[in-house]
PDB file of N, CA and C in Angstrom:
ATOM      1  N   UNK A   1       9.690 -41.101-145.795  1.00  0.00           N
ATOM      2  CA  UNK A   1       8.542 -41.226-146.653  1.00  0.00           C
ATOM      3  C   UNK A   1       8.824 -42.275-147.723  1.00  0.00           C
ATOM      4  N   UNK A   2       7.776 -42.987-148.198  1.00  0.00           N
ATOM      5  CA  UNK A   2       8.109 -43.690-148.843  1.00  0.00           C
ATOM      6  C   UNK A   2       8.213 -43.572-150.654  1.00  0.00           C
ATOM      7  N   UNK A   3       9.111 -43.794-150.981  1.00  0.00           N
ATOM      8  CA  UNK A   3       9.293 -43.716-152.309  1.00  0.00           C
ATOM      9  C   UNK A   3       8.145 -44.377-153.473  1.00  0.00           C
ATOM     10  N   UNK A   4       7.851 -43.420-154.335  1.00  0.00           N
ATOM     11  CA  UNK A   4       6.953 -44.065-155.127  1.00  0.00           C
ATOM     12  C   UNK A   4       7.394 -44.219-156.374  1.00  0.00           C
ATOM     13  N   UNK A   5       7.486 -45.636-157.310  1.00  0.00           N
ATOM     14  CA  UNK A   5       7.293 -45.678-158.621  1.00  0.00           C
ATOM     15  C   UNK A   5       6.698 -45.512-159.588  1.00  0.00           C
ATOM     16  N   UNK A   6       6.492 -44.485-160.071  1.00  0.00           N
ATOM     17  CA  UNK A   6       5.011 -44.619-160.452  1.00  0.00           C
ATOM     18  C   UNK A   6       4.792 -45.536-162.333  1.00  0.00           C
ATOM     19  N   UNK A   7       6.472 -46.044-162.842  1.00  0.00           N
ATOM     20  CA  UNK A   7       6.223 -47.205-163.504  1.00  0.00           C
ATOM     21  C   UNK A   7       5.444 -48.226-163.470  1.00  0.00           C
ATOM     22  N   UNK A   8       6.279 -48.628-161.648  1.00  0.00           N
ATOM     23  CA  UNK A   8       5.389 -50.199-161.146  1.00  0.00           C
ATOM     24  C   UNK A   8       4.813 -49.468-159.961  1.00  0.00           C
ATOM     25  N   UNK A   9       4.236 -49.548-159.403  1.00  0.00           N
ATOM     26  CA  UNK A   9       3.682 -49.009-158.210  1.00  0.00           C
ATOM     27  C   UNK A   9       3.348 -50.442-157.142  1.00  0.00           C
ATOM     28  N   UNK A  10       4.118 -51.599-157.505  1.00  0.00           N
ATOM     29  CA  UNK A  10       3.987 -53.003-156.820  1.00  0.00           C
ATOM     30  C   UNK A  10       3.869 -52.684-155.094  1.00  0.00           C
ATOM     31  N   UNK A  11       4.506 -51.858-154.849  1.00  0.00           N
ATOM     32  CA  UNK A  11       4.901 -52.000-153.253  1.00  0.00           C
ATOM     33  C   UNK A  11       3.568 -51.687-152.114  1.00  0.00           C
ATOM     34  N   UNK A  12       2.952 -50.126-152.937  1.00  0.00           N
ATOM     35  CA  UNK A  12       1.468 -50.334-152.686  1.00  0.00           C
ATOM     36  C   UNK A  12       0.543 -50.981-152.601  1.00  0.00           C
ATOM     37  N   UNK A  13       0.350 -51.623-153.859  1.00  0.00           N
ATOM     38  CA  UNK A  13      -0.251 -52.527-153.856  1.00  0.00           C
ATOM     39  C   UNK A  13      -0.580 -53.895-153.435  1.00  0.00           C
ATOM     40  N   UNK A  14       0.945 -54.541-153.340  1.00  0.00           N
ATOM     41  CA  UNK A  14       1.093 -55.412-152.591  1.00  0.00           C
ATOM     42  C   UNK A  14       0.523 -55.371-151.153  1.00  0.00           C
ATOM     43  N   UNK A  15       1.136 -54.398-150.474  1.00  0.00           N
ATOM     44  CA  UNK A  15       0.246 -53.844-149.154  1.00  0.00           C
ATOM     45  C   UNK A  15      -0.841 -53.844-149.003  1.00  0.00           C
ATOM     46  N   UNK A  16      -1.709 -53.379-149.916  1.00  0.00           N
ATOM     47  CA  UNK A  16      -2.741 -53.221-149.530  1.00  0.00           C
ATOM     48  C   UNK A  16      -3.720 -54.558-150.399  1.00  0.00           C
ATOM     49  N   UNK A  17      -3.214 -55.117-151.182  1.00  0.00           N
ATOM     50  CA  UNK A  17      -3.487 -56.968-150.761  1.00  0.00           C
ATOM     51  C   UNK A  17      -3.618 -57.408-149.975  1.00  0.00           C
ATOM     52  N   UNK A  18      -1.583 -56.936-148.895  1.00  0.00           N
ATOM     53  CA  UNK A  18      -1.834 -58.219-148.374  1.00  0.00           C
ATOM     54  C   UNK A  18      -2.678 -57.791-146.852  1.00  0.00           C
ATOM     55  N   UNK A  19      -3.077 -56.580-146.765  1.00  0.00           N
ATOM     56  CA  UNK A  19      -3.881 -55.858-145.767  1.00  0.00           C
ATOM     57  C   UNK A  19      -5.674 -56.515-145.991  1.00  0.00           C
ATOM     58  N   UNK A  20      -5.856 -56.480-147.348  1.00  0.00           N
ATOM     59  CA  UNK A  20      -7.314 -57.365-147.489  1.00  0.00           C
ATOM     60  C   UNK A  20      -7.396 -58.474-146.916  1.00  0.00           C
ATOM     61  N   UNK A  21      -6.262 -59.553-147.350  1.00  0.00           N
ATOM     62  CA  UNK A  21      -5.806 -60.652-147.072  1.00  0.00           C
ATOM     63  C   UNK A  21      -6.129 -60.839-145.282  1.00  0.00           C
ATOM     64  N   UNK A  22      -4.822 -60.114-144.594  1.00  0.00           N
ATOM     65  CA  UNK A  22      -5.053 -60.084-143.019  1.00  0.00           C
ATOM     66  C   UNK A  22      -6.652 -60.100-142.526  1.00  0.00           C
ATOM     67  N   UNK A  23      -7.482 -59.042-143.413  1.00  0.00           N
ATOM     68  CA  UNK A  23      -8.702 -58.525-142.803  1.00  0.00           C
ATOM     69  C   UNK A  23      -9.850 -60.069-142.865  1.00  0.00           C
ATOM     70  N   UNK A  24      -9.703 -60.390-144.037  1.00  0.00           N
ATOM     71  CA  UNK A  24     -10.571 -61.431-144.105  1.00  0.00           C
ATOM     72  C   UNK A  24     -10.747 -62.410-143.719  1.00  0.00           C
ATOM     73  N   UNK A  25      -8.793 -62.512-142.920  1.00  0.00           N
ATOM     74  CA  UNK A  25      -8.490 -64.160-141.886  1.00  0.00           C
ATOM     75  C   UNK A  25      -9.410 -63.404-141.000  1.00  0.00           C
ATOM     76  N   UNK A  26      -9.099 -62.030-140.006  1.00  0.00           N
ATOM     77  CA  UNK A  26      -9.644 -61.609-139.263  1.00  0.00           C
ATOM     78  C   UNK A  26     -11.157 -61.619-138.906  1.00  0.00           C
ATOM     79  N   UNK A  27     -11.579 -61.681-140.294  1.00  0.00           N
ATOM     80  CA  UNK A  27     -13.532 -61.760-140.280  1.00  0.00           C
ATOM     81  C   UNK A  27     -13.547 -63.237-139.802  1.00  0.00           C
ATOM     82  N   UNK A  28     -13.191 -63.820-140.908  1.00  0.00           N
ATOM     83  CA  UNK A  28     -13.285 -65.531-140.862  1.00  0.00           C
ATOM     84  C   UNK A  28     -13.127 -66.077-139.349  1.00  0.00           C
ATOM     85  N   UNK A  29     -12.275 -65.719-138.409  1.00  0.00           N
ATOM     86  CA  UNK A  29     -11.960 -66.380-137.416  1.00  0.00           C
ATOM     87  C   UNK A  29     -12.755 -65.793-135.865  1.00  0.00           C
ATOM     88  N   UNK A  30     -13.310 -66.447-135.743  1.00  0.00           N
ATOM     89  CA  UNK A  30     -14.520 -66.360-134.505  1.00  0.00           C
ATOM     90  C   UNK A  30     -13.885 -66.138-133.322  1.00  0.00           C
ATOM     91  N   UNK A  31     -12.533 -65.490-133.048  1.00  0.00           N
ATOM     92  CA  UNK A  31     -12.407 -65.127-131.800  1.00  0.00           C
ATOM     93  C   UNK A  31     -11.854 -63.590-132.334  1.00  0.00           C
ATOM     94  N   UNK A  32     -12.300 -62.621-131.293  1.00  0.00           N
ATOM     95  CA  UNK A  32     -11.841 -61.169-131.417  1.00  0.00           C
ATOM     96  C   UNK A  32     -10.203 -61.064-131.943  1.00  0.00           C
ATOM     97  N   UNK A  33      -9.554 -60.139-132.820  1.00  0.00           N
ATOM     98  CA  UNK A  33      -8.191 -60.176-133.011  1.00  0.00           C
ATOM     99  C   UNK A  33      -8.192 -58.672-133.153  1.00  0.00           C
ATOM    100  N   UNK A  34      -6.718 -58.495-132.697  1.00  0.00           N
ATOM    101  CA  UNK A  34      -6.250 -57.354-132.729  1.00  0.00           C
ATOM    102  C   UNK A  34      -6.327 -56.278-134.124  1.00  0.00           C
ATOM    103  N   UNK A  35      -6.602 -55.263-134.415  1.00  0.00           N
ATOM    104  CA  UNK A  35      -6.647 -54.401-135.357  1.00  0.00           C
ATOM    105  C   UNK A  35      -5.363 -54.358-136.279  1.00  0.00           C
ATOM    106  N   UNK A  36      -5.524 -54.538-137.603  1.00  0.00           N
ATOM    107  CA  UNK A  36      -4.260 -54.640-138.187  1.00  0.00           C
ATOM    108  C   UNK A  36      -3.045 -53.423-137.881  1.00  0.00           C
ATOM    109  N   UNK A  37      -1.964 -53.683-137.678  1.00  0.00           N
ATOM    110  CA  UNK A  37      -1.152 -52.577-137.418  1.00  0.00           C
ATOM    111  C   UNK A  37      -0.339 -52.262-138.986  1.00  0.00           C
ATOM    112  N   UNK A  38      -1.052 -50.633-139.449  1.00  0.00           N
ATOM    113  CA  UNK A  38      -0.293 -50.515-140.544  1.00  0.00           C
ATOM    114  C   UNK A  38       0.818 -50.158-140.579  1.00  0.00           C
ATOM    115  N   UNK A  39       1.496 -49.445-139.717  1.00  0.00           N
ATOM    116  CA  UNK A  39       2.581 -48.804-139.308  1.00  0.00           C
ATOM    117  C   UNK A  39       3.824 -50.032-139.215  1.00  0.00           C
ATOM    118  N   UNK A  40       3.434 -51.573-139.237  1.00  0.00           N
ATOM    119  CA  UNK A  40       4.185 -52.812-139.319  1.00  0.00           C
ATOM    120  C   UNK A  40       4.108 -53.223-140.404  1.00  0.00           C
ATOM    121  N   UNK A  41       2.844 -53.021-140.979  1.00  0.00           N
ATOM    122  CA  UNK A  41       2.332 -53.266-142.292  1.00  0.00           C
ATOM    123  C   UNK A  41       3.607 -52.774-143.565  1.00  0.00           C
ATOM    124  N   UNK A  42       3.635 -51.503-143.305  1.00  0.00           N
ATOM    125  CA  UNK A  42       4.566 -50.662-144.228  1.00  0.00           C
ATOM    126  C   UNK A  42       5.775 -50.955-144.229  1.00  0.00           C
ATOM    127  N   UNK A  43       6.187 -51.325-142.780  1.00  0.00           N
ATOM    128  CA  UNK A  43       7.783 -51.726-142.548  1.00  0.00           C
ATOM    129  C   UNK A  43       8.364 -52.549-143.297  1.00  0.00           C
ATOM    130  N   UNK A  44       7.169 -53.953-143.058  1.00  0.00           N
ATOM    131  CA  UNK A  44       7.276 -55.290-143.700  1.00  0.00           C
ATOM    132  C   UNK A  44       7.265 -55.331-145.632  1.00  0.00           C
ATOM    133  N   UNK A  45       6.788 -54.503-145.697  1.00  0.00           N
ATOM    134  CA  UNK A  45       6.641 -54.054-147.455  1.00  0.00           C
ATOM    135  C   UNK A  45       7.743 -53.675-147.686  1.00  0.00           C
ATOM    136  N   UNK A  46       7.912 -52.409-146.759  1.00  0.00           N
ATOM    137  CA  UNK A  46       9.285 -51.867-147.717  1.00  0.00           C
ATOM    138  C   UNK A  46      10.573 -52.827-147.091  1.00  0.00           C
ATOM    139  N   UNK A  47      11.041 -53.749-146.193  1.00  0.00           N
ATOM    140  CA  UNK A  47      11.911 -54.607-146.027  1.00  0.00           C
ATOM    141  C   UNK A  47      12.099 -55.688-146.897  1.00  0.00           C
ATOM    142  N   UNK A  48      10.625 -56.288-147.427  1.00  0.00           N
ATOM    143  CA  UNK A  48      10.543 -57.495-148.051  1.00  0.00           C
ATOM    144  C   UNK A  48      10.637 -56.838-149.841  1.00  0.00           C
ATOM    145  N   UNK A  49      10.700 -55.510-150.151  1.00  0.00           N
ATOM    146  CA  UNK A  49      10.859 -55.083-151.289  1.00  0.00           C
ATOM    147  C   UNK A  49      12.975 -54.714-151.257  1.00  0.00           C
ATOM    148  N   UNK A  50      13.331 -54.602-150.350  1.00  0.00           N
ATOM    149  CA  UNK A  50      14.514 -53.783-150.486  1.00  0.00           C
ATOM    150  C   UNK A  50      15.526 -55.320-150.489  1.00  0.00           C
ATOM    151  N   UNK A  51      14.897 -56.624-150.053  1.00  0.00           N
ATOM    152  CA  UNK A  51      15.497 -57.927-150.194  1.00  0.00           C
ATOM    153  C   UNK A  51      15.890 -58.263-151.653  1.00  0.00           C
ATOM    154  N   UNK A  52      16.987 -59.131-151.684  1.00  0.00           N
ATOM    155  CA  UNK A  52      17.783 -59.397-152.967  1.00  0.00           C
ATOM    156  C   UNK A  52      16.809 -59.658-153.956  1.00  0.00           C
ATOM    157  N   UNK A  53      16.082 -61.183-153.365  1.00  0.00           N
ATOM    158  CA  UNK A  53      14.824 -61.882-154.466  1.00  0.00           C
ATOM    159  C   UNK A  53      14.179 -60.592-154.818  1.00  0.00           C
ATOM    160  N   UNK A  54      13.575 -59.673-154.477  1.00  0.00           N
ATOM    161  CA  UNK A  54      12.597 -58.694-154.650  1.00  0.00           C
ATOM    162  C   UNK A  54      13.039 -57.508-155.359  1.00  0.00           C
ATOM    163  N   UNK A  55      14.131 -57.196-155.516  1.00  0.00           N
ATOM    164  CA  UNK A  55      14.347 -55.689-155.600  1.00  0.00           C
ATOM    165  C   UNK A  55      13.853 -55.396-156.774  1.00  0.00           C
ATOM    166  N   UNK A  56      13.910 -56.245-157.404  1.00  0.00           N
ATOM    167  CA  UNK A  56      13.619 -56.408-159.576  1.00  0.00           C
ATOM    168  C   UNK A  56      12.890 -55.607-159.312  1.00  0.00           C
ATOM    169  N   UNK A  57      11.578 -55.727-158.310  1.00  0.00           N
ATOM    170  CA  UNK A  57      10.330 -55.252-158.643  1.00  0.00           C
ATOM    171  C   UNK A  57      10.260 -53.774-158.865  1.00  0.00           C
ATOM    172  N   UNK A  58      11.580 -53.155-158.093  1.00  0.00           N
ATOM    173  CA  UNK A  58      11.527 -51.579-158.451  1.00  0.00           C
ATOM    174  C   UNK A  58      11.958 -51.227-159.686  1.00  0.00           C
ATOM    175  N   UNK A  59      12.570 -51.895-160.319  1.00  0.00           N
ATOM    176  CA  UNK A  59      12.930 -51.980-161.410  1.00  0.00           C
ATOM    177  C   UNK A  59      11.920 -51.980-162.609  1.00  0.00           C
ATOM    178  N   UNK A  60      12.171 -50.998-163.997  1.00  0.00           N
ATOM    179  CA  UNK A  60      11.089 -51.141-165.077  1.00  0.00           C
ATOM    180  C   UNK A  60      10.824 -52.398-165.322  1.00  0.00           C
ATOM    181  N   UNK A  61       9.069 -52.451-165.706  1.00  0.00           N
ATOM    182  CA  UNK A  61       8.848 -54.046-166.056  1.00  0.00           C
ATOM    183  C   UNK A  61       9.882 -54.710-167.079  1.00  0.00           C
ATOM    184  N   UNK A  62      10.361 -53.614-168.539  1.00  0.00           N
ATOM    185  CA  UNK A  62      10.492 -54.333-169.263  1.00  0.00           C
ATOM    186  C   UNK A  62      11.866 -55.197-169.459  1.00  0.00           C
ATOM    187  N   UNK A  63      12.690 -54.688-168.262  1.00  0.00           N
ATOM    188  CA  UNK A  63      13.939 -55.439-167.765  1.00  0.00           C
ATOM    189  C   UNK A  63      13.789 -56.592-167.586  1.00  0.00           C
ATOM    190  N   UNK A  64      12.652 -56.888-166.907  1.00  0.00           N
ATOM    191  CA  UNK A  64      12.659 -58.744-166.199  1.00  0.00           C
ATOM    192  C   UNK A  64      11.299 -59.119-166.535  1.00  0.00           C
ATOM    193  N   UNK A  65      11.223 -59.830-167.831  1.00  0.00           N
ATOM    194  CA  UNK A  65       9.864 -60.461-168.004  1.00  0.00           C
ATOM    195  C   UNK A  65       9.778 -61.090-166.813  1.00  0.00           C
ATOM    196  N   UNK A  66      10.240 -62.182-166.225  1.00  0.00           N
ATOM    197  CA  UNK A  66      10.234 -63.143-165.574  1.00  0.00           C
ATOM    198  C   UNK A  66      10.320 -62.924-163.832  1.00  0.00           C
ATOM    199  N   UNK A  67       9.060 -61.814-163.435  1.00  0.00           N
ATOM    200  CA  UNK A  67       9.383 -61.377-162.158  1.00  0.00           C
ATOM    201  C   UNK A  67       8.465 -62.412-161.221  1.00  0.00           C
ATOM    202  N   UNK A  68       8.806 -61.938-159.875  1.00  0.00           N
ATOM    203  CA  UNK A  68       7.783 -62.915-158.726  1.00  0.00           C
ATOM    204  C   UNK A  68       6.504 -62.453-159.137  1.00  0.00           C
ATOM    205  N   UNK A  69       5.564 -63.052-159.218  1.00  0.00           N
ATOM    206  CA  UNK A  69       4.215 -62.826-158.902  1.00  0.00           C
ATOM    207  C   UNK A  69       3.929 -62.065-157.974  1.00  0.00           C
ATOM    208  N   UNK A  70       3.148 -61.060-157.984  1.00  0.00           N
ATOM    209  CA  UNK A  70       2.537 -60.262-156.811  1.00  0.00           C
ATOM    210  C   UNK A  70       1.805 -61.172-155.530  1.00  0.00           C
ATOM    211  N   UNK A  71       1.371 -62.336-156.072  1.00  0.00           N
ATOM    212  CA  UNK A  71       0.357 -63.194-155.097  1.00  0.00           C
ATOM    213  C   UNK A  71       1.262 -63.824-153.889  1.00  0.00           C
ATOM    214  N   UNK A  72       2.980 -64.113-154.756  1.00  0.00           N
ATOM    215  CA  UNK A  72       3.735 -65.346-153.783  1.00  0.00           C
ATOM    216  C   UNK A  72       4.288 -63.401-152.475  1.00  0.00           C
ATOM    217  N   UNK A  73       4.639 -62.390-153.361  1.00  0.00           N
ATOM    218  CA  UNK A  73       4.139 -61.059-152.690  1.00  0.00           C
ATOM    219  C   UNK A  73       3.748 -61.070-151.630  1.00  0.00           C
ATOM    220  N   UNK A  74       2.225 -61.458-151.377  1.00  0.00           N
ATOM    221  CA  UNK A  74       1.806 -60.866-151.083  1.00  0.00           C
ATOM    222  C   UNK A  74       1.456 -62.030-149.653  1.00  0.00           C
ATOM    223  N   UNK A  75       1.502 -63.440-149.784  1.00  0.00           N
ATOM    224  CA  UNK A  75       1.676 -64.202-149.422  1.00  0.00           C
ATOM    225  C   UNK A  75       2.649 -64.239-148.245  1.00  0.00           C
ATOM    226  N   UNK A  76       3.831 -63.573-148.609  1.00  0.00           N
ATOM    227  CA  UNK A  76       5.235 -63.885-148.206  1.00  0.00           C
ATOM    228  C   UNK A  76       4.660 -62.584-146.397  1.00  0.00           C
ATOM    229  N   UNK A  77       3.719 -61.595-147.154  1.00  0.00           N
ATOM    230  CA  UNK A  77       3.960 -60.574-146.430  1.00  0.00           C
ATOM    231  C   UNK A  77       2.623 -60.722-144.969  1.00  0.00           C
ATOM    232  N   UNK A  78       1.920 -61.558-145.726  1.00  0.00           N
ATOM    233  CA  UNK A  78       1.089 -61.958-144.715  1.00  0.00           C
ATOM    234  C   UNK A  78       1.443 -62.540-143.864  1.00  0.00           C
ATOM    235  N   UNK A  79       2.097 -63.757-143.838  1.00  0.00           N
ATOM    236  CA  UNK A  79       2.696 -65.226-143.387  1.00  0.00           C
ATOM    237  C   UNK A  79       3.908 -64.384-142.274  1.00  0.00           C
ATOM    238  N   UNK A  80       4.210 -63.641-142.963  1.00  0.00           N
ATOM    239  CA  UNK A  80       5.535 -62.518-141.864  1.00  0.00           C
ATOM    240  C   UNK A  80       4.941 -61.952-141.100  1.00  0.00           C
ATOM    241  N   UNK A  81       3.971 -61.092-141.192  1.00  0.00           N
ATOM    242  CA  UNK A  81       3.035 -60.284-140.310  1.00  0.00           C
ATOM    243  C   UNK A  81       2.204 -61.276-139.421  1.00  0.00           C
ATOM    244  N   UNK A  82       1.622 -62.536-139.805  1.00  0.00           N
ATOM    245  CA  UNK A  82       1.059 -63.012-138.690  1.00  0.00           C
ATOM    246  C   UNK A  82       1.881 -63.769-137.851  1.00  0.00           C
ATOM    247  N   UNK A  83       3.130 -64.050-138.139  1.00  0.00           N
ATOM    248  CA  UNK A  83       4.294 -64.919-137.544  1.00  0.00           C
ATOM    249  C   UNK A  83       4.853 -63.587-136.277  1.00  0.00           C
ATOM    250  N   UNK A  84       4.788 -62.198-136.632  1.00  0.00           N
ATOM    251  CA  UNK A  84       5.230 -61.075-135.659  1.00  0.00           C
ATOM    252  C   UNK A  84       3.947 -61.480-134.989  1.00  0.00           C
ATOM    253  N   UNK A  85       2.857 -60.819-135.274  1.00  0.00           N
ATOM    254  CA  UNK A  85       1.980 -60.889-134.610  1.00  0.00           C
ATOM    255  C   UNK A  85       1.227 -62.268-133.556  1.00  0.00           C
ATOM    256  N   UNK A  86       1.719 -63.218-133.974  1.00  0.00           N
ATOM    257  CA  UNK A  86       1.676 -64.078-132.738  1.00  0.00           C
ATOM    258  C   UNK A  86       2.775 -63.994-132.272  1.00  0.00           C
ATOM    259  N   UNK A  87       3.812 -63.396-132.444  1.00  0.00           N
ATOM    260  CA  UNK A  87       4.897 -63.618-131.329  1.00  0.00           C
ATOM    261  C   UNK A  87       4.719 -62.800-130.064  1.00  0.00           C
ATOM    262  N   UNK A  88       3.785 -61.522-130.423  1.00  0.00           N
ATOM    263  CA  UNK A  88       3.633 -60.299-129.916  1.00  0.00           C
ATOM    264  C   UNK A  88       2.901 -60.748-128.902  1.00  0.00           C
ATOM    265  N   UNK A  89       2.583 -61.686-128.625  1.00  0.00           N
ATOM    266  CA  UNK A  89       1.548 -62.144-127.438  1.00  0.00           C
ATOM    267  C   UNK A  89       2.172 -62.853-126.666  1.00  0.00           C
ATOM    268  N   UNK A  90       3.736 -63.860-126.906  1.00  0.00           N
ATOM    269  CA  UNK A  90       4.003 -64.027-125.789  1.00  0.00           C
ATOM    270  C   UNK A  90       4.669 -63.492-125.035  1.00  0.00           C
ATOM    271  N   UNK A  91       4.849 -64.361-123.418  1.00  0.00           N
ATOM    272  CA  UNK A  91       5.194 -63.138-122.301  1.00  0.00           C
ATOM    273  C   UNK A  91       6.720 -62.602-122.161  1.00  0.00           C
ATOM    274  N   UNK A  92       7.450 -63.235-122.959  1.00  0.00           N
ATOM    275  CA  UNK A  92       8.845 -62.534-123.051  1.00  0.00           C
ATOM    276  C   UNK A  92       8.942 -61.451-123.662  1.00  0.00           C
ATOM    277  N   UNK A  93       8.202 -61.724-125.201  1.00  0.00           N
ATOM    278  CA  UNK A  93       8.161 -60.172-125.970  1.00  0.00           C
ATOM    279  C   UNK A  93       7.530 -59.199-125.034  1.00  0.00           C
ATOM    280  N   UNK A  94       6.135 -59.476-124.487  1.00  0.00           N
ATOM    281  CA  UNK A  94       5.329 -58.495-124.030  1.00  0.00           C
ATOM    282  C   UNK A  94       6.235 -57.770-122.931  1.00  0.00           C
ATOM    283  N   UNK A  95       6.869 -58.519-121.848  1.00  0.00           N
ATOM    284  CA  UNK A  95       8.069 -58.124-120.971  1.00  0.00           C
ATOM    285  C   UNK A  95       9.254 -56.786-121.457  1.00  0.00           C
ATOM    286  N   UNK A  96       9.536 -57.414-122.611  1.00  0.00           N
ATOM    287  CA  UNK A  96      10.618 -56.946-123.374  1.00  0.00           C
ATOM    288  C   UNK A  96       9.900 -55.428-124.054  1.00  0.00           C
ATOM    289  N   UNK A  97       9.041 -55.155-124.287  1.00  0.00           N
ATOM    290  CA  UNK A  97       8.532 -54.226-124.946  1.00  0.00           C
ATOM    291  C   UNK A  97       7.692 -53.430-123.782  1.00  0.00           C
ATOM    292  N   UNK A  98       7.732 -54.060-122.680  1.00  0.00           N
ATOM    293  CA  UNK A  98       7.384 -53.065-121.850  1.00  0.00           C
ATOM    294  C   UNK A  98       8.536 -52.384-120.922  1.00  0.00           C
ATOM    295  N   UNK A  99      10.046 -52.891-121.414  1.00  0.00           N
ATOM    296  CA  UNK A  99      11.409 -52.322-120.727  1.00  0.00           C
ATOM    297  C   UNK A  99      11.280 -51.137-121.903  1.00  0.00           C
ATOM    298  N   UNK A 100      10.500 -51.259-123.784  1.00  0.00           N
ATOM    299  CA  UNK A 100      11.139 -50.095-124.157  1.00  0.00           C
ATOM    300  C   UNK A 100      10.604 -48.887-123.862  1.00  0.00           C
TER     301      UNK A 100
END
């Protein structure tokens, strides 16, 4: 389960940014796309929070004036998720994930 701060509560939030974010490439783009997967969604949050650059963020604000922006956040988490998600289509992965 995932741990909550309830100081900063960044990790949520970020998520569910960068989940708006995904949805709206998804509207915008005129060919059908797959349904966001939150269950990758969450992974990618809590991996890209438990990374060196990032960890501050669990940390009280008033330790690090000088933290990442939620936007480069949230950015980082999109750009990762659609980089899996086109990989997920070609035929080696698809191969490979149908041995698991």
């Amino acid at each position: 389960m995932e741990q909550v701060n309830f100081k900063r509560p960044h990790r949520a939030i970020v998520r569910c940014q960068a989940k708006m974010h995904l949805l709206e490439i998804s509207f915008n783009q005129s060919e059908e796309t797959e349904p966001i997967d939150d269950a990758l969604l969450k992974d990618l949050t809590t991996t890209l929070f438990q990374s060196n650059p990032h960890s501050i963020m669990d940390e009280p604000l008033s330790s690090h004036p000088n933290v990442t922006s939620e936007q480069q956040l949230v950015d980082e988490l999109v750009q990762t998720y659609q980089h899996i998600s086109q990989r997920q289509q070609e035929p080696i992965v698809q191969r490979l994930n149908a041995l698991l």
